[in-house]
N, C-alpha and C. Protein backbone atom coordinates (compact mmCIF):
# COMPACT_ATOMS: atom_id res chain seq x y z
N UNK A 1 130.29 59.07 95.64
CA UNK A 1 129.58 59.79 96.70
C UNK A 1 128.89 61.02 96.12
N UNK A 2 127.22 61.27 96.41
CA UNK A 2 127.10 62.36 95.98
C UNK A 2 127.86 63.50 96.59
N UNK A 3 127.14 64.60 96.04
CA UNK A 3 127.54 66.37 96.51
C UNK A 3 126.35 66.81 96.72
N UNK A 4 126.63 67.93 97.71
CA UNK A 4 125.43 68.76 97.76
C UNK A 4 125.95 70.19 97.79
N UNK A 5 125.74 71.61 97.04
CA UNK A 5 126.53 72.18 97.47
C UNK A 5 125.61 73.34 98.00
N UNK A 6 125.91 73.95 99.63
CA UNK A 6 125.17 74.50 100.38
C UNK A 6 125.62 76.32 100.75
N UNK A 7 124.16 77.02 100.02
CA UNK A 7 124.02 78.15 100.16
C UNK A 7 124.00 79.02 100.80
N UNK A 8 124.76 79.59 101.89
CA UNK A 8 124.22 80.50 103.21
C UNK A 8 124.01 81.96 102.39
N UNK A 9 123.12 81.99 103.90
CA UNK A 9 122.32 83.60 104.00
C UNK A 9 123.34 84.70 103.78
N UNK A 10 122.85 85.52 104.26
CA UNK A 10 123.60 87.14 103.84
C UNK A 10 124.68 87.35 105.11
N UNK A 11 124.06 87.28 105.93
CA UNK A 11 125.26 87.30 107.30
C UNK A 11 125.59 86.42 107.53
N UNK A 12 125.70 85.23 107.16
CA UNK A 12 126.55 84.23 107.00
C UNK A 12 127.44 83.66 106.83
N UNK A 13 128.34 82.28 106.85
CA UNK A 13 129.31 81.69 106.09
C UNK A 13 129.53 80.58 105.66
N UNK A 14 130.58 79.84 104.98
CA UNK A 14 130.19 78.40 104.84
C UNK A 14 130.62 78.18 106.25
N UNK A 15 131.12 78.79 107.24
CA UNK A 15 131.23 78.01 108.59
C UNK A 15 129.59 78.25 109.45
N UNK A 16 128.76 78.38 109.23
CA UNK A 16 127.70 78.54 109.91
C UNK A 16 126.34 77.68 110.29
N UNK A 17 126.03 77.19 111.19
CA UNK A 17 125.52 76.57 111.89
C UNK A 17 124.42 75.56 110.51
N UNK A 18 123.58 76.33 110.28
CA UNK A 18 123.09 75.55 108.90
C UNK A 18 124.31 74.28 107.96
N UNK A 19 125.21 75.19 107.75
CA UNK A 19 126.39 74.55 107.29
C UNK A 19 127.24 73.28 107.13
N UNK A 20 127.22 73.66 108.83
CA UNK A 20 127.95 72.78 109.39
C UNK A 20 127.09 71.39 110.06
N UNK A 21 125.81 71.60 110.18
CA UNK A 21 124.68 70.72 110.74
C UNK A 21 124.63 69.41 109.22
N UNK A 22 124.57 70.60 108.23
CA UNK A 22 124.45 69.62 107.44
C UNK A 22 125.36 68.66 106.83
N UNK A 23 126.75 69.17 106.81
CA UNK A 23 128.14 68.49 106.86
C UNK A 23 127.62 67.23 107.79
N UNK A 24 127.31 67.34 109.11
CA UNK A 24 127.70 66.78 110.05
C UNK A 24 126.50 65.34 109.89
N UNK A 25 125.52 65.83 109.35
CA UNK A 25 124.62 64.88 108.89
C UNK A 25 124.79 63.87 107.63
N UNK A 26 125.30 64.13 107.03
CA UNK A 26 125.17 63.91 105.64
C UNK A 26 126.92 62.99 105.34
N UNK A 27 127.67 63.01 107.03
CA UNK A 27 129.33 62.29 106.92
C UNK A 27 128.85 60.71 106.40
N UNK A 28 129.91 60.69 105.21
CA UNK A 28 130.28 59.19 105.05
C UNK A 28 129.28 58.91 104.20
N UNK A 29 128.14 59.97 103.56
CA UNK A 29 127.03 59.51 102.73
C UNK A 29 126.65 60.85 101.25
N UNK A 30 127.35 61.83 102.41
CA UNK A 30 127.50 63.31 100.41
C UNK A 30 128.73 63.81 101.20
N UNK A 31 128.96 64.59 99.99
CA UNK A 31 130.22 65.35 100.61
C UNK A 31 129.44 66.81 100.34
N UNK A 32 129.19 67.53 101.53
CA UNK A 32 128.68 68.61 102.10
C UNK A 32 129.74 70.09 101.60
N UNK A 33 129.47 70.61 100.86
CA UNK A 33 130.51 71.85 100.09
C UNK A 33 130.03 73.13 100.55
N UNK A 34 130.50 73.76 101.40
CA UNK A 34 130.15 74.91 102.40
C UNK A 34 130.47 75.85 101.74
N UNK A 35 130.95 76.70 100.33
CA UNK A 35 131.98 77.68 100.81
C UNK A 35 131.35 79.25 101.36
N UNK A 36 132.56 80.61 101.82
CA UNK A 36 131.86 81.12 101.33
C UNK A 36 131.68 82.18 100.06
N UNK A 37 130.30 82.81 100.24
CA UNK A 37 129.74 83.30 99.10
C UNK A 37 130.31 84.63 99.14
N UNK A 38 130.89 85.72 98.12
CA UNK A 38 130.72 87.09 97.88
C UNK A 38 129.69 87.60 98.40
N UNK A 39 129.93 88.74 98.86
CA UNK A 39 128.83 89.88 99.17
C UNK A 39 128.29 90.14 98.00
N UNK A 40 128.66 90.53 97.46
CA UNK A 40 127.61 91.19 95.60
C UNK A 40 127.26 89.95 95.10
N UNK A 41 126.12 90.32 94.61
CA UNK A 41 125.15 89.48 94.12
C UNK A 41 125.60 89.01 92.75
N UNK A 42 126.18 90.00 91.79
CA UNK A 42 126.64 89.37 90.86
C UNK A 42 127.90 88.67 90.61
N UNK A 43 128.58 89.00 91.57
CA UNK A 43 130.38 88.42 92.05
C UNK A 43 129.27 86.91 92.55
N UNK A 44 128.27 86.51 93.25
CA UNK A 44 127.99 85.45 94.06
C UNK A 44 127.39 84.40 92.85
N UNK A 45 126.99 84.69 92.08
CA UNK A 45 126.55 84.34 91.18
C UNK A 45 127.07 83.33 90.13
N UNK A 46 128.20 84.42 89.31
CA UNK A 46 129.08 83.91 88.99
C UNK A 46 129.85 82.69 89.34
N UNK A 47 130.49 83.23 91.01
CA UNK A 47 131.53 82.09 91.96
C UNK A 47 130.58 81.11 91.91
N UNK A 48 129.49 81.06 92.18
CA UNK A 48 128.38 79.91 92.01
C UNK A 48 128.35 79.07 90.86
N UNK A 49 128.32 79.40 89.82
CA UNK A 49 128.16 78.98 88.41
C UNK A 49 129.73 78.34 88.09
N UNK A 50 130.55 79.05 89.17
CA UNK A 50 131.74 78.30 88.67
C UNK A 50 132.18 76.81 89.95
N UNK A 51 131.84 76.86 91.05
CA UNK A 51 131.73 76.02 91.58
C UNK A 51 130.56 74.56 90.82
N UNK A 52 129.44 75.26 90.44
CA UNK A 52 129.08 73.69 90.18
C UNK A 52 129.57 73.68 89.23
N UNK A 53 130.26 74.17 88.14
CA UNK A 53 131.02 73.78 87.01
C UNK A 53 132.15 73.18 87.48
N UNK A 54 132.56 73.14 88.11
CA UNK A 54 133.72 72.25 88.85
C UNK A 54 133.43 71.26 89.49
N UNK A 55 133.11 71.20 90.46
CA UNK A 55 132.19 70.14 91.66
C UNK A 55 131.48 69.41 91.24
N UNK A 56 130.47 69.51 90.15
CA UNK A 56 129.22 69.39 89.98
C UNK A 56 128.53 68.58 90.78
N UNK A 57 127.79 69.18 91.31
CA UNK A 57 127.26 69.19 92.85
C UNK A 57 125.67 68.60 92.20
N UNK A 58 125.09 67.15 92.67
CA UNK A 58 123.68 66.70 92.42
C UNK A 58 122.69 67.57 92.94
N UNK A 59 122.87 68.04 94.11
CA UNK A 59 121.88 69.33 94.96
C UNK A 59 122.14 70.74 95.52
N UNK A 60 121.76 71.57 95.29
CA UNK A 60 121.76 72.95 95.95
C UNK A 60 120.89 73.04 97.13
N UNK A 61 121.45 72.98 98.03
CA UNK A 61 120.22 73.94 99.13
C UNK A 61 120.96 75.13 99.68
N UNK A 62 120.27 75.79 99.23
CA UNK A 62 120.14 77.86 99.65
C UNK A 62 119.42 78.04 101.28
N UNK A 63 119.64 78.78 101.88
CA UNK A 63 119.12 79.46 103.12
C UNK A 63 119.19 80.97 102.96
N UNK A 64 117.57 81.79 102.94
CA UNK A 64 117.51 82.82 102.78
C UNK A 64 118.42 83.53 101.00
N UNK A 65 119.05 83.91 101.71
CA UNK A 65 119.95 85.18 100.08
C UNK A 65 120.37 84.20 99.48
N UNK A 66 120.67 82.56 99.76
CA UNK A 66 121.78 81.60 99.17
C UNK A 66 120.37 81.00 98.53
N UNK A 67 119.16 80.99 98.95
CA UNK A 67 117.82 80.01 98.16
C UNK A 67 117.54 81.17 97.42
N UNK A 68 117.83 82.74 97.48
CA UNK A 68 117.50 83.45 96.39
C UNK A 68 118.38 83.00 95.10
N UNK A 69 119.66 82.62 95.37
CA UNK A 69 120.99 82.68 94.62
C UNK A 69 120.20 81.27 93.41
N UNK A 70 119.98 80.12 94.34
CA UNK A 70 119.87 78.86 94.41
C UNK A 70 118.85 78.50 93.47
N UNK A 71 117.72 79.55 93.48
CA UNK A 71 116.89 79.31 92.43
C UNK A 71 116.95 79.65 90.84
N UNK A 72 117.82 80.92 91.11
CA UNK A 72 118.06 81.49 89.63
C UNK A 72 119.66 80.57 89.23
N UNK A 73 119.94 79.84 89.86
CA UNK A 73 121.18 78.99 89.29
C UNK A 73 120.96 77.91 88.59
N UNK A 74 119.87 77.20 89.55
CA UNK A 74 119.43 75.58 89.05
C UNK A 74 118.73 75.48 88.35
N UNK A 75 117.76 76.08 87.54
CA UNK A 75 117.53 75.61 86.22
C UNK A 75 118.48 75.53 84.88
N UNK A 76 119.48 76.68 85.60
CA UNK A 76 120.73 77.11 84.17
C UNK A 76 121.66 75.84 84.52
N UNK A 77 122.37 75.73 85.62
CA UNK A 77 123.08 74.39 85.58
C UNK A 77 122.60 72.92 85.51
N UNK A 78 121.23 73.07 85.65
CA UNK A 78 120.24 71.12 85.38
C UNK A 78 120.52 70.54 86.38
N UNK A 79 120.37 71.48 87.93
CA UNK A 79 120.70 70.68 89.52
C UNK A 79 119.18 70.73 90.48
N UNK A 80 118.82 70.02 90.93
CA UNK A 80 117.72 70.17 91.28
C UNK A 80 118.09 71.37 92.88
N UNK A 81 117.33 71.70 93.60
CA UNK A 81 117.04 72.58 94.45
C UNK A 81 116.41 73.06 95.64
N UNK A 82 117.02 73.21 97.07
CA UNK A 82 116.29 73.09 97.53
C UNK A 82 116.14 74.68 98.70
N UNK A 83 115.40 75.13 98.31
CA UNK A 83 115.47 76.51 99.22
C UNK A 83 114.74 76.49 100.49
N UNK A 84 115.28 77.07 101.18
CA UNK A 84 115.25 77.41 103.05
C UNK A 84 114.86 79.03 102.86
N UNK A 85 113.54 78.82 103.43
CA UNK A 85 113.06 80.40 103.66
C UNK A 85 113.74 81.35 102.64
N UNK A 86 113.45 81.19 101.43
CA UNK A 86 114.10 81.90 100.42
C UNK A 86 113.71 83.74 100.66
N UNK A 87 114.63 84.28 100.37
CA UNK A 87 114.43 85.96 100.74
C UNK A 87 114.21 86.43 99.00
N UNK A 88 113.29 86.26 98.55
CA UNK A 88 113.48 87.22 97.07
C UNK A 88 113.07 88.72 97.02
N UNK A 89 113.21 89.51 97.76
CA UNK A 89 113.42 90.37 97.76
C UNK A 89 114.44 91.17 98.87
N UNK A 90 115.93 90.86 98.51
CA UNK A 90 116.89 91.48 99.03
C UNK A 90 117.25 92.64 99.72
N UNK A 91 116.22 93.42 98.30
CA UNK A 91 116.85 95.03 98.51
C UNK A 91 115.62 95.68 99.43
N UNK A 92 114.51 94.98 100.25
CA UNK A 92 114.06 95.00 101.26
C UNK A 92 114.21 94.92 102.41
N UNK A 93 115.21 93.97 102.46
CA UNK A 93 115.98 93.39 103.34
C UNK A 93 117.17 94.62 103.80
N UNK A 94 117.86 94.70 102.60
CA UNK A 94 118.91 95.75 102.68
C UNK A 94 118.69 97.42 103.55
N UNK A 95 117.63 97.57 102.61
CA UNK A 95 117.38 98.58 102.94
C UNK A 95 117.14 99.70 104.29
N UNK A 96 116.58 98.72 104.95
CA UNK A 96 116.33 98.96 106.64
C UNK A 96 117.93 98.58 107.73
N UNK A 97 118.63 98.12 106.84
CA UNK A 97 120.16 98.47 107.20
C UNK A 97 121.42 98.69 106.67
N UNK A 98 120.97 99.92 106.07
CA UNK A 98 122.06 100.61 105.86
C UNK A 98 123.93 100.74 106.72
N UNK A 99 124.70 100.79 106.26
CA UNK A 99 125.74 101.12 107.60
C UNK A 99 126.79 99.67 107.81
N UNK A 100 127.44 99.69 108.90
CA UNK A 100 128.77 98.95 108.60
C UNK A 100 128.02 97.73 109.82
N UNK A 101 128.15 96.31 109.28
CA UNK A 101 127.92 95.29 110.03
C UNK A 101 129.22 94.48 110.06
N UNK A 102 128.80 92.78 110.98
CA UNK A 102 129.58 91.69 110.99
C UNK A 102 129.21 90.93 110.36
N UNK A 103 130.08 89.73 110.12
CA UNK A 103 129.34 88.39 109.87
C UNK A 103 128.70 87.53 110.87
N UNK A 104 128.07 86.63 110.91
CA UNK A 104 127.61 86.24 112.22
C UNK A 104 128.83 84.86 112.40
N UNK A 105 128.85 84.24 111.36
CA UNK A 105 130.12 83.03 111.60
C UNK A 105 131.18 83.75 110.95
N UNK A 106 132.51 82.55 110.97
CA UNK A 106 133.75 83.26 111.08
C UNK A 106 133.95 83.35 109.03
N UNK A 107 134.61 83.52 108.35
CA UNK A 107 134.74 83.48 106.85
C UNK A 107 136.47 83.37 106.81
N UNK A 108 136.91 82.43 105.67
CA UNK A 108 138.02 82.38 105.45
C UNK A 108 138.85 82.82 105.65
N UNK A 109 138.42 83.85 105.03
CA UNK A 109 139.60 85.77 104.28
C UNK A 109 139.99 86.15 105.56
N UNK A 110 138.70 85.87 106.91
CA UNK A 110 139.43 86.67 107.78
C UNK A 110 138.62 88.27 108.08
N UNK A 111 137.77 87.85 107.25
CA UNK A 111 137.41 89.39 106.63
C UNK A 111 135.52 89.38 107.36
N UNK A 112 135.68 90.08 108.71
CA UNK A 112 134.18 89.88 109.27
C UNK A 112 133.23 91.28 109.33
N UNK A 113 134.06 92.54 108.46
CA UNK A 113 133.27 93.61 108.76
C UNK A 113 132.81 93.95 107.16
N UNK A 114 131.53 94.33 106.80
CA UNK A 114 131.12 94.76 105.79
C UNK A 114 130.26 95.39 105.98
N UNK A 115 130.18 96.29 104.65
CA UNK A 115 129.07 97.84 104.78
C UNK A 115 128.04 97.18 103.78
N UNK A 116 126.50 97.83 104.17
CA UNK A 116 125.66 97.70 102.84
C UNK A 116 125.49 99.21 103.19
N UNK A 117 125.18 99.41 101.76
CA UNK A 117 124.99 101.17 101.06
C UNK A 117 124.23 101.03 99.89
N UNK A 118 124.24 102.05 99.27
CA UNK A 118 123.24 102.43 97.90
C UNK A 118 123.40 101.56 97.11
N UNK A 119 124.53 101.32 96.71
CA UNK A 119 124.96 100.84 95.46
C UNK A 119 124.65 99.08 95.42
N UNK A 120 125.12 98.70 96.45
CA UNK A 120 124.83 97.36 96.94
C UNK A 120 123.24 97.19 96.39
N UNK A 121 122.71 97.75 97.40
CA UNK A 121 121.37 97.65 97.38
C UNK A 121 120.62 97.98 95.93
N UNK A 122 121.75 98.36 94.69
CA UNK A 122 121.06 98.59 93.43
C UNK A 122 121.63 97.44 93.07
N UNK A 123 122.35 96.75 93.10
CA UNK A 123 123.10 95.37 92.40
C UNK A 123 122.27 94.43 92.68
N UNK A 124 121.45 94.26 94.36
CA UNK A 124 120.52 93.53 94.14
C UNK A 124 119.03 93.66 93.59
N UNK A 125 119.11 95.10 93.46
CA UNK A 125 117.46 94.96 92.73
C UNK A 125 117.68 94.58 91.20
N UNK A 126 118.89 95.10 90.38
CA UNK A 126 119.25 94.32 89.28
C UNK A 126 118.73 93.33 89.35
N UNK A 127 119.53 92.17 90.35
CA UNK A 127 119.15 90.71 90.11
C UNK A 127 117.93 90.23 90.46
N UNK A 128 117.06 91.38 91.29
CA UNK A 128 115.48 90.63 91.61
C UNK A 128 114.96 90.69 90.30
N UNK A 129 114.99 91.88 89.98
CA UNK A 129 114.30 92.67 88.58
C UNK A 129 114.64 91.00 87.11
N UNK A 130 115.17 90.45 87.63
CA UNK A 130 116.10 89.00 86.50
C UNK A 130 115.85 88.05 87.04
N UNK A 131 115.03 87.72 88.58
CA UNK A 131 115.63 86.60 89.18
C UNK A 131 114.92 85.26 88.80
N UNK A 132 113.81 85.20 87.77
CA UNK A 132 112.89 84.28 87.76
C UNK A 132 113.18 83.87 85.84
N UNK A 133 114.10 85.04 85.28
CA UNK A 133 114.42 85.08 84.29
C UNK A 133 114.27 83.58 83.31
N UNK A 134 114.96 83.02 84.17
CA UNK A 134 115.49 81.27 83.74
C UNK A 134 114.25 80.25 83.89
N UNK A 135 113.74 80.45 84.73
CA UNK A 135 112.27 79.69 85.23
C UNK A 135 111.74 78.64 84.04
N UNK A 136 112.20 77.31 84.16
CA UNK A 136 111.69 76.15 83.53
C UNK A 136 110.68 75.69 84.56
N UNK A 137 109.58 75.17 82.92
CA UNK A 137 108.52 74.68 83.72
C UNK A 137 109.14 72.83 84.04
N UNK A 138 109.64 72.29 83.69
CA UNK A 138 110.36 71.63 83.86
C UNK A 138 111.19 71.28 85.52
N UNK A 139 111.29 72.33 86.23
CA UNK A 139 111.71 72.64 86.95
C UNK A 139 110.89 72.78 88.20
N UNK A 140 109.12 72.60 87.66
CA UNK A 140 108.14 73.05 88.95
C UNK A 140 108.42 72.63 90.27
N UNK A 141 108.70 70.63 90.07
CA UNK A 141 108.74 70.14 90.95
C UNK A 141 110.51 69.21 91.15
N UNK A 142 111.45 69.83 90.80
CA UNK A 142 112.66 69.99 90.85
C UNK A 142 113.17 71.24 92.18
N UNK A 143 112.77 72.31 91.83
CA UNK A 143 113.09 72.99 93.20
C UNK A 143 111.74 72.82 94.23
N UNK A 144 112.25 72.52 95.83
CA UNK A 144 111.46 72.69 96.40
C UNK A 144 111.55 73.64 97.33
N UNK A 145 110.84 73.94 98.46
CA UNK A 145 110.67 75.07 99.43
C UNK A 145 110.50 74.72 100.67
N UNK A 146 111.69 74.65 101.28
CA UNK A 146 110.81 75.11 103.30
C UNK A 146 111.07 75.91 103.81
N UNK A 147 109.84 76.86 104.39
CA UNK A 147 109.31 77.51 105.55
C UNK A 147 108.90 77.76 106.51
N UNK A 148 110.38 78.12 107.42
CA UNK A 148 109.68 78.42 108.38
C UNK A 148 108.56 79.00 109.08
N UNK A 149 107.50 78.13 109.93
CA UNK A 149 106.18 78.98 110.21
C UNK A 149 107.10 80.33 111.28
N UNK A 150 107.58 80.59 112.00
CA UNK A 150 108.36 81.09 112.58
C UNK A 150 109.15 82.55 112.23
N UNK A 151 109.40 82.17 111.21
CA UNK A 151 110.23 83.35 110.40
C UNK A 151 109.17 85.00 110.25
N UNK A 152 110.26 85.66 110.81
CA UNK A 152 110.03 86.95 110.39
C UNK A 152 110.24 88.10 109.78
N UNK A 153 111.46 86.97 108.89
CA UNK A 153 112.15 87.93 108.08
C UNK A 153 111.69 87.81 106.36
N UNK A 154 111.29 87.03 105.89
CA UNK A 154 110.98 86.77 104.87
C UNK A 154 109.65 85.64 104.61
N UNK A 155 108.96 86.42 103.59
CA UNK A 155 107.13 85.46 103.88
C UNK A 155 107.15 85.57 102.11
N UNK A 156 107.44 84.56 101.53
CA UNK A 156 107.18 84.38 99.73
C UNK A 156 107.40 83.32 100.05
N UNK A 157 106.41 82.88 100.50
CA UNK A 157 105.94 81.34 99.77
C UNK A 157 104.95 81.77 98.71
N UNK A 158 104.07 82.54 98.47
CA UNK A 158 102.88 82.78 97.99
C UNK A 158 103.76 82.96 96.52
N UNK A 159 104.88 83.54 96.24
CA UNK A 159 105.96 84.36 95.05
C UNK A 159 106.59 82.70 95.02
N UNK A 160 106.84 82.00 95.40
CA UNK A 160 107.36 80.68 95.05
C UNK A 160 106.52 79.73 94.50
N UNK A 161 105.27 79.86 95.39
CA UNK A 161 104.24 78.88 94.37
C UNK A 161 103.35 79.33 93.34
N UNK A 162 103.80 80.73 93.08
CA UNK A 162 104.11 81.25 91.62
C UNK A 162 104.20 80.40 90.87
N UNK A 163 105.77 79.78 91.18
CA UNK A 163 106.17 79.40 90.05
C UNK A 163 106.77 77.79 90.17
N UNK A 164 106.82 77.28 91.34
CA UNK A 164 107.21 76.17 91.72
C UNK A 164 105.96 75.18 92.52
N UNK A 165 105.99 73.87 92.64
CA UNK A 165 104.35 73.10 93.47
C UNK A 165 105.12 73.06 94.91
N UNK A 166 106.31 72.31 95.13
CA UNK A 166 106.70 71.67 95.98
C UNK A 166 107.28 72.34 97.40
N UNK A 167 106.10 72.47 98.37
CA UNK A 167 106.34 73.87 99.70
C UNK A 167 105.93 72.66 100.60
N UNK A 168 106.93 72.52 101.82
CA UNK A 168 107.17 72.35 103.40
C UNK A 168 107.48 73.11 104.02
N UNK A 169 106.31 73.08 105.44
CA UNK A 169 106.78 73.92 106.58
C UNK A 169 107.85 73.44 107.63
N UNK A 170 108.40 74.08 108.40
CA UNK A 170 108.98 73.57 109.63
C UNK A 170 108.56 74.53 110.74
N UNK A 171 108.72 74.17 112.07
CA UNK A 171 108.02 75.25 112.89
C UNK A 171 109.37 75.62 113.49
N UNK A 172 110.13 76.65 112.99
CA UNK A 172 111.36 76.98 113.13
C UNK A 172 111.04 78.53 112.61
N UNK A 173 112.15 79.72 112.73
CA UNK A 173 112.45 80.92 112.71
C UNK A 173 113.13 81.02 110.46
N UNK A 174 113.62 81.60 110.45
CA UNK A 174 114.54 82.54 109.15
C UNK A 174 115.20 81.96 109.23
N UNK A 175 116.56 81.39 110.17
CA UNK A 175 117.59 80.73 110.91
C UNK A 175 117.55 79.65 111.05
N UNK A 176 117.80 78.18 110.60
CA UNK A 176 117.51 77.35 111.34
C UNK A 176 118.71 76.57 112.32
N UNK A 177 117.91 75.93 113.24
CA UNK A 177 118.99 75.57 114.17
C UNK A 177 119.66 74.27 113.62
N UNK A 178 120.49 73.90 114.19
CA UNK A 178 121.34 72.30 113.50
C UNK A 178 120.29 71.07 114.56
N UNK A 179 119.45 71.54 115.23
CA UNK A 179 118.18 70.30 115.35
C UNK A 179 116.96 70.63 114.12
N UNK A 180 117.01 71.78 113.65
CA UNK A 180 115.91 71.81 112.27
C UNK A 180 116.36 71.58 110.97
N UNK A 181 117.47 71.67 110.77
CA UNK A 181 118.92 71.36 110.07
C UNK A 181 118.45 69.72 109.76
N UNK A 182 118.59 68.94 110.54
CA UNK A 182 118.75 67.62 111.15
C UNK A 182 117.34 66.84 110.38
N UNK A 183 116.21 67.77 111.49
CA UNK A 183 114.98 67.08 111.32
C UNK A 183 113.95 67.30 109.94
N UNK A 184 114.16 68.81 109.31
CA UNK A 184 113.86 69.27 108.53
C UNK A 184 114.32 69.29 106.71
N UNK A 185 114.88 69.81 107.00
CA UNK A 185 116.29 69.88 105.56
C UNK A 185 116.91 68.59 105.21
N UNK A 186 117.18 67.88 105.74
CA UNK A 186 118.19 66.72 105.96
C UNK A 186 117.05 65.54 104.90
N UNK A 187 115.90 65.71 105.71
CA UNK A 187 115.25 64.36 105.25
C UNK A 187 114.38 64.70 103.96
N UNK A 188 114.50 65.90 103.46
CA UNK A 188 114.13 66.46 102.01
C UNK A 188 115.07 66.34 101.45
N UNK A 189 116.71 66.65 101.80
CA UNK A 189 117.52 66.90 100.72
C UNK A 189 117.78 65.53 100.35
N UNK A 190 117.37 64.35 101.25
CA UNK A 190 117.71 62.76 100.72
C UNK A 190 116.81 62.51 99.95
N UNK A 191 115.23 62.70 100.02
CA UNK A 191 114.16 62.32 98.94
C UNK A 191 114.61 63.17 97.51
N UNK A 192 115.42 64.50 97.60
CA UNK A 192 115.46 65.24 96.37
C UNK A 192 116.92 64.32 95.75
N UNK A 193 117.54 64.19 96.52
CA UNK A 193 118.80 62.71 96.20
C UNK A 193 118.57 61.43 95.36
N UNK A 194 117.27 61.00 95.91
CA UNK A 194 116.86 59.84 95.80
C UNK A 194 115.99 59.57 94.40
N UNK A 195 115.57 61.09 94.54
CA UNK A 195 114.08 61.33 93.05
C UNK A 195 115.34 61.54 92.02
N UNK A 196 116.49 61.97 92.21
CA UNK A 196 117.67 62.59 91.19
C UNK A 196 117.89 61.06 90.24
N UNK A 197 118.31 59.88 91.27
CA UNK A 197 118.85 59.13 91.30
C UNK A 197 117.82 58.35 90.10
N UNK A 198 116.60 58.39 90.03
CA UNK A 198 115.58 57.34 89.82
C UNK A 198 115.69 57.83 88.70
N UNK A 199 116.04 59.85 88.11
CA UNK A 199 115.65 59.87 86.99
C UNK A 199 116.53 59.16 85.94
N UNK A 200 117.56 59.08 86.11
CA UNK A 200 119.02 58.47 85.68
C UNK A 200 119.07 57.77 84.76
């Protein structure tokens, strides 16, 4: 059975609607690997690098901070890729909220309150300032991209086809729901399955 192993956003978890849509799609045909991710970017990184070293997972798909994660992983581990409204610039993101938040789904630990502050917000410009570091051309049409027309939180498609060919829209938000989950994501991450399979 393949693997796929799936990236959530920043307020996120592996229990979260993206997550779990795709678990729920994908029963009896991949085994869907949710977990979740560290807050720090370089703690997330790492746990990343050590999951597909274990798992070894045929596909990544990232959503938002997890397709930032997702891109600078998969050329170093040789997994193809598939990013959801990728956010590459974090500490943009960060910045305009400062102060103590939640998670939006529930997380293992138990653990649903976290602060972003200065320091945070320098750990991720570290990793923007690196994030393309790895960038095989090899890789153009190995990771691909969907975007939401919708989204208002993050607009780099223009910074993706930089450096990558392969961009789909969906007419969906930053967020997607487990019907865009379904209709969207689902039927890319089987063609990126399928192209894996052929290279073999």
């Amino acid at each position: 059975m393949k693997k796929i192993l799936f990236l959530h956003g920043f307020y996120a978890s592996g229990q979260c609607v993206p997550a779990m849509a795709l678990r729920e799609a994908f029963e009896g045909r991949a085994e869907v690997i949710t977990p979740d991710l560290p807050m720090h970017p370089k703690e997330a990184v790492r746990f990343i690098r050590e999951l597909t070293d274990r798992d070894q997972p045929d596909l990544l798909i990232g959503n938002s901070c997890g397709a930032f994660y997702a891109q600078m992983v998969a050329p170093i581990v040789g997994i193809p890729a598939l990013l959801g409204n990728p956010h590459f610039r974090m500490t943009e993101f960060l910045k305009q909220r400062i102060g103590e938040h939640q998670y939006k789904s529930p997380r293992k630990d138990g653990k649903q309150n976290f602060v972003i502050d200065e320091a945070l917000i320098d750990e991720f410009a570290e990793m923007e300032a690196i994030q393309f570091n790895h960038f095989d051309p090899n890789y153009r049409d190995r990771i691909w991209g969907l975007f939401g027309e919708q989204d208002t939180l993050a607009h780099f498609e223009p910074m993706f086809l930089e450096h990558y060919h392969r961009s789909f829209h969906f007419p969906g938000g930053h967020t997607p729901t487990a019907e865009e989950v379904r209709d969207w994501y689902v039927p890319l991450a089987k063609k990126m399955l399928e192209l894996k399979i052929e290279k073999k």
